[in-house]
Protein backbone atom coordinates (compact mmCIF):
# COMPACT_ATOMS: atom_id res chain seq x y z
CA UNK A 1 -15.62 2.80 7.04
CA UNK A 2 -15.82 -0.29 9.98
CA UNK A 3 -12.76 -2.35 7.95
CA UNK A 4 -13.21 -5.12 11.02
CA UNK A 5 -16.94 -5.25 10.73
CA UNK A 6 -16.08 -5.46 6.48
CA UNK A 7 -13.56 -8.53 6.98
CA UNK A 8 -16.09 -10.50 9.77
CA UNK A 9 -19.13 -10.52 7.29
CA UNK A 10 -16.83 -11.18 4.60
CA UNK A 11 -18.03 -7.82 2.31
CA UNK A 12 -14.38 -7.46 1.17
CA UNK A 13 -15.09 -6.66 -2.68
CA UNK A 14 -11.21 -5.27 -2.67
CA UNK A 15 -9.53 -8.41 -2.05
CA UNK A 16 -9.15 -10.28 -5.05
CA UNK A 17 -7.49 -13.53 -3.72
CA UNK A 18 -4.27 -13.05 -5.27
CA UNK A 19 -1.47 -10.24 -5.27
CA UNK A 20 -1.68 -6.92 -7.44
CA UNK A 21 -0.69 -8.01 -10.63
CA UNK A 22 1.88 -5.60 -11.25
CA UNK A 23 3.53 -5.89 -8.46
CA UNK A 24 5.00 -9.15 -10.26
CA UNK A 25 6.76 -6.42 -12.67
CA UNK A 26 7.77 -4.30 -10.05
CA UNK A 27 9.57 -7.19 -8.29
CA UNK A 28 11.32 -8.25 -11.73
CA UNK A 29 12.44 -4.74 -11.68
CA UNK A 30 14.50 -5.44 -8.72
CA UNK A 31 12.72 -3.22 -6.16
CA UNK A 32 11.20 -3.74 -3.14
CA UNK A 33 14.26 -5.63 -0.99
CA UNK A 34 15.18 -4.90 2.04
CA UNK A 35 13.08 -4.14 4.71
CA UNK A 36 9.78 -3.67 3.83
CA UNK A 37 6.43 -2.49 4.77
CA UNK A 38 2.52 -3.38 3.13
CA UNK A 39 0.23 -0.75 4.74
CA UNK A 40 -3.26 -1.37 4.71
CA UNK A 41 -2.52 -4.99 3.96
CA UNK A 42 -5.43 -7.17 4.21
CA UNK A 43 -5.06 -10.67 3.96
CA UNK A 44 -1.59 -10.05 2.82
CA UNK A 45 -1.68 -11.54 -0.66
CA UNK A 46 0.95 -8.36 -1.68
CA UNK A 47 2.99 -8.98 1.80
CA UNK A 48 3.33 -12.97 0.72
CA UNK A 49 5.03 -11.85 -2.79
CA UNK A 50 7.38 -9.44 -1.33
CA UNK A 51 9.12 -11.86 0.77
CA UNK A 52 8.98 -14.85 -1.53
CA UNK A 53 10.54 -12.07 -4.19
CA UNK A 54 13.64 -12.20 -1.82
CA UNK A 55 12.91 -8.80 0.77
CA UNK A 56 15.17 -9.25 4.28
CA UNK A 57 12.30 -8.49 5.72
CA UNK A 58 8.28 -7.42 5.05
CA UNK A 59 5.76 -6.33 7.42
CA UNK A 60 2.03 -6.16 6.34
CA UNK A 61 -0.14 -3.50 8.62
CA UNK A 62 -3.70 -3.62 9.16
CA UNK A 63 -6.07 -1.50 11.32
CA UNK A 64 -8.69 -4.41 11.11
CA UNK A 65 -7.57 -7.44 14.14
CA UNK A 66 -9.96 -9.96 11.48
CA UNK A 67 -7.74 -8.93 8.71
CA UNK A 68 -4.19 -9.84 10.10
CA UNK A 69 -5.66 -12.95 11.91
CA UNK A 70 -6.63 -13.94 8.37
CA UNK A 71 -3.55 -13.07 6.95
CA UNK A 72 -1.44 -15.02 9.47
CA UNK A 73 -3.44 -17.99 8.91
CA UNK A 74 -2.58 -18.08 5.10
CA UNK A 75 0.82 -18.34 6.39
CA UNK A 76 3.92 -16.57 7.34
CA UNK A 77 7.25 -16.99 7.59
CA UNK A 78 11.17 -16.18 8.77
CA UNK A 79 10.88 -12.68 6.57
CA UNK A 80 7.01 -12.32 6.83
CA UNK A 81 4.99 -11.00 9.68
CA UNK A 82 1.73 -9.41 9.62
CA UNK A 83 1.31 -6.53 12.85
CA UNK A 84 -1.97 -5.29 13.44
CA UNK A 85 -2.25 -1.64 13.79
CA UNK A 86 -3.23 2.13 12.84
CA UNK A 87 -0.69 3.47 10.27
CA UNK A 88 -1.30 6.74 11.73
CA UNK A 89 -0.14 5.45 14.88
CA UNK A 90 3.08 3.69 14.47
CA UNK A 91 5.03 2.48 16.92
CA UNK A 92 8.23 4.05 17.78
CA UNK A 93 9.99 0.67 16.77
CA UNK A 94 8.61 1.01 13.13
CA UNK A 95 9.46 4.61 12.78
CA UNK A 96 12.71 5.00 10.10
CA UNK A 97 12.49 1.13 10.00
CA UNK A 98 11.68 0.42 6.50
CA UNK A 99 13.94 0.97 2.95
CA UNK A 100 10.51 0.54 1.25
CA UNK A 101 6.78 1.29 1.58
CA UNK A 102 4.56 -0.90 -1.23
CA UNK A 103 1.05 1.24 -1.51
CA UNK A 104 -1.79 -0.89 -2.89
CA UNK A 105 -5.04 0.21 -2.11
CA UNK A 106 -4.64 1.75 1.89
CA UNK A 107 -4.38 5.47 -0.26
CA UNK A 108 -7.56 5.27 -2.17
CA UNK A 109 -9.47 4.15 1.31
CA UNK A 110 -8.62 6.54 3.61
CA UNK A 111 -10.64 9.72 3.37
CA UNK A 112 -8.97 12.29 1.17
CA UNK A 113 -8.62 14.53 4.50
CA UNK A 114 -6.03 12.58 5.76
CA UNK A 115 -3.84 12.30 2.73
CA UNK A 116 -1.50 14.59 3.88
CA UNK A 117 -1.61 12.62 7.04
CA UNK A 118 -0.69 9.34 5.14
CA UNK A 119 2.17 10.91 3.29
CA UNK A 120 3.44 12.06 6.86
CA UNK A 121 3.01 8.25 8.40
CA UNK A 122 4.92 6.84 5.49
CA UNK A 123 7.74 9.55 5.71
CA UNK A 124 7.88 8.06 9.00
CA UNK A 125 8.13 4.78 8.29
CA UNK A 126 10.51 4.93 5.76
CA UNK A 127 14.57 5.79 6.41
CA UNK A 128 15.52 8.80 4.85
CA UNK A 129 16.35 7.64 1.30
CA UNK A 130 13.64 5.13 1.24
CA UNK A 131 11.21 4.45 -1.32
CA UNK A 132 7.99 4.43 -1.41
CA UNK A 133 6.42 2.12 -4.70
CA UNK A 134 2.71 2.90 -5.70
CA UNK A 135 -0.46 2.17 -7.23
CA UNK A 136 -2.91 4.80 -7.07
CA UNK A 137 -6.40 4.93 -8.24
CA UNK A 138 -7.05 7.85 -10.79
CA UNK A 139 -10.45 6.68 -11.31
CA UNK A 140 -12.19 4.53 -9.78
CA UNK A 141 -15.31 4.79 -10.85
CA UNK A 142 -17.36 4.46 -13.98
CA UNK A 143 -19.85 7.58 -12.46
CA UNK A 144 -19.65 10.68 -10.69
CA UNK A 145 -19.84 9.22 -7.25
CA UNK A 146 -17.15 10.70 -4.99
CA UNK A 147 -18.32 9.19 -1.46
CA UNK A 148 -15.54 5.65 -1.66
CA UNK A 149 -13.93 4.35 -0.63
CA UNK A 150 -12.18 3.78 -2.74
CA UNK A 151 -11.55 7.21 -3.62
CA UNK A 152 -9.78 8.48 -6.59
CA UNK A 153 -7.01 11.11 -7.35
CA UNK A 154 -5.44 13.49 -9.81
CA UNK A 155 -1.58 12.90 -11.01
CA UNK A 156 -1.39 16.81 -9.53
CA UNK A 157 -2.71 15.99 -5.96
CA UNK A 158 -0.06 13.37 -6.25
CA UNK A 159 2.40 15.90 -6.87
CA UNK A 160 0.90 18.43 -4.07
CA UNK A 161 0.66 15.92 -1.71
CA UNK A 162 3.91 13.58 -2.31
CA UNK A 163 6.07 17.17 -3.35
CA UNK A 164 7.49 18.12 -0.10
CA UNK A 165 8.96 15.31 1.57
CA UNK A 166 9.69 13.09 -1.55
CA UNK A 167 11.04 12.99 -4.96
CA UNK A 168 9.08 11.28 -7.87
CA UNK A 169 11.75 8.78 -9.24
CA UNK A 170 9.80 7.77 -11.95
CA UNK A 171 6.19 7.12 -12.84
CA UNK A 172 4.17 4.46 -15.48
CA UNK A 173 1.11 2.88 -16.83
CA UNK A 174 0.62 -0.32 -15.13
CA UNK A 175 1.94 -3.37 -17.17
CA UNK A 176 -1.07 -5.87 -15.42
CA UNK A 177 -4.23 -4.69 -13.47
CA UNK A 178 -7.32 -6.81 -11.84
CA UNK A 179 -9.99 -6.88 -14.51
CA UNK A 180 -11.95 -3.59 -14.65
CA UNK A 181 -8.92 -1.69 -13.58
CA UNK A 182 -7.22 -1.17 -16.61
CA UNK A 183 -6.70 2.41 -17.28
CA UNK A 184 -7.16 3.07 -13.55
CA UNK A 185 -4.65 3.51 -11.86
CA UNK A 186 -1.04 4.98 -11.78
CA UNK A 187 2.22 3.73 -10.16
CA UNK A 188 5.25 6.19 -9.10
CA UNK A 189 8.21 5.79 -7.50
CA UNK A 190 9.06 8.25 -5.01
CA UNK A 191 12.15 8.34 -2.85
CA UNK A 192 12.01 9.93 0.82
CA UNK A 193 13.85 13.27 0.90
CA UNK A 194 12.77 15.34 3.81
């Protein structure tokens, strides 16, 4: 997938204009402070509720230049900075940086071959202890069509995947979803162990 060539013609069908809508619960919850890193980020809707939820810090990442020059222009500010940049390439700077990881959609778009890959670049990211809060797409689709993005997943390649360098905290239905989603998708929270 060319995620810059997506963002310059505008064919951005994931972007919804507004943040996840449970991430509103999962900041009432009292998580996500601290540092703080969006992966996959996009315009940064997510990024732009972490920090006015009260993080020290967020960072939204995005491999696509059109994306974070978006996101920048829909404003920033003295916790908020949008970087962009391959996850799977992070700077030495970022790596061990981060208390927590928010995962909104940069799982389900990557090819499924480098989801042990992603798992590794967040265990990176994140300080040992860290946490890593999640919504991942079971099912994407209403047919049989596996070629994505997005692509789905199974709770127990969540478990395979996730199982060796973090510990499922907890896990839950989401309380809000985007129209269409509902039923969808899955949210853990892991913590960083290895």
């Amino acid at each position: 997938m060319d995620w810059e060539a997506a963002y310059q013609i505008g064919e951005t069908p994931w972007d919804k204009g507004a943040g996840a809508p449970e991430l509103a619960f999962v900041l009432a919850d009292g998580l996500l402070n601290g540092r703080v890193l969006v992966p996959g980020c996009g315009l940064g809707h997510d990024a732009r509720l972490i920090a006015a939820g009260g993080a020290t810090e967020v960072v939204g990442l995005d491999i696509a230049p059109s994306a974070v020059e978006a996101a920048c222009a829909l404003g920033v500010g003295e916790n908020l900075r949008f970087e962009q940049g391959d996850l799977f390439a992070l700077p030495e700077r970022l790596k061990g940086y981060f208390s927590w990881v928010w995962e909104h959609t940069c799982f389900c778009a990557i090819d499924p071959s480098l989801r042990i890959s992603y798992v590794n670049a967040i265990g990176e990211a994140l300080q040992l202890g860290g946490y890593l809060v999640a919504i991942f797409y079971l099912n994407p689709r209403d047919d049989d069509d596996r070629s994505g993005p997005p692509f789905g997943v199974t709770k127990e390649e969540l478990d395979h995947h996730f199982g060796e360098r973090f510990e499922l905290v907890r896990e839950w239905a989401p309380r809000g979803s985007y129209p269409g989603r509902e039923g969808r998708e899955w949210c853990r929270l892991l913590r960083r162990v290895k």
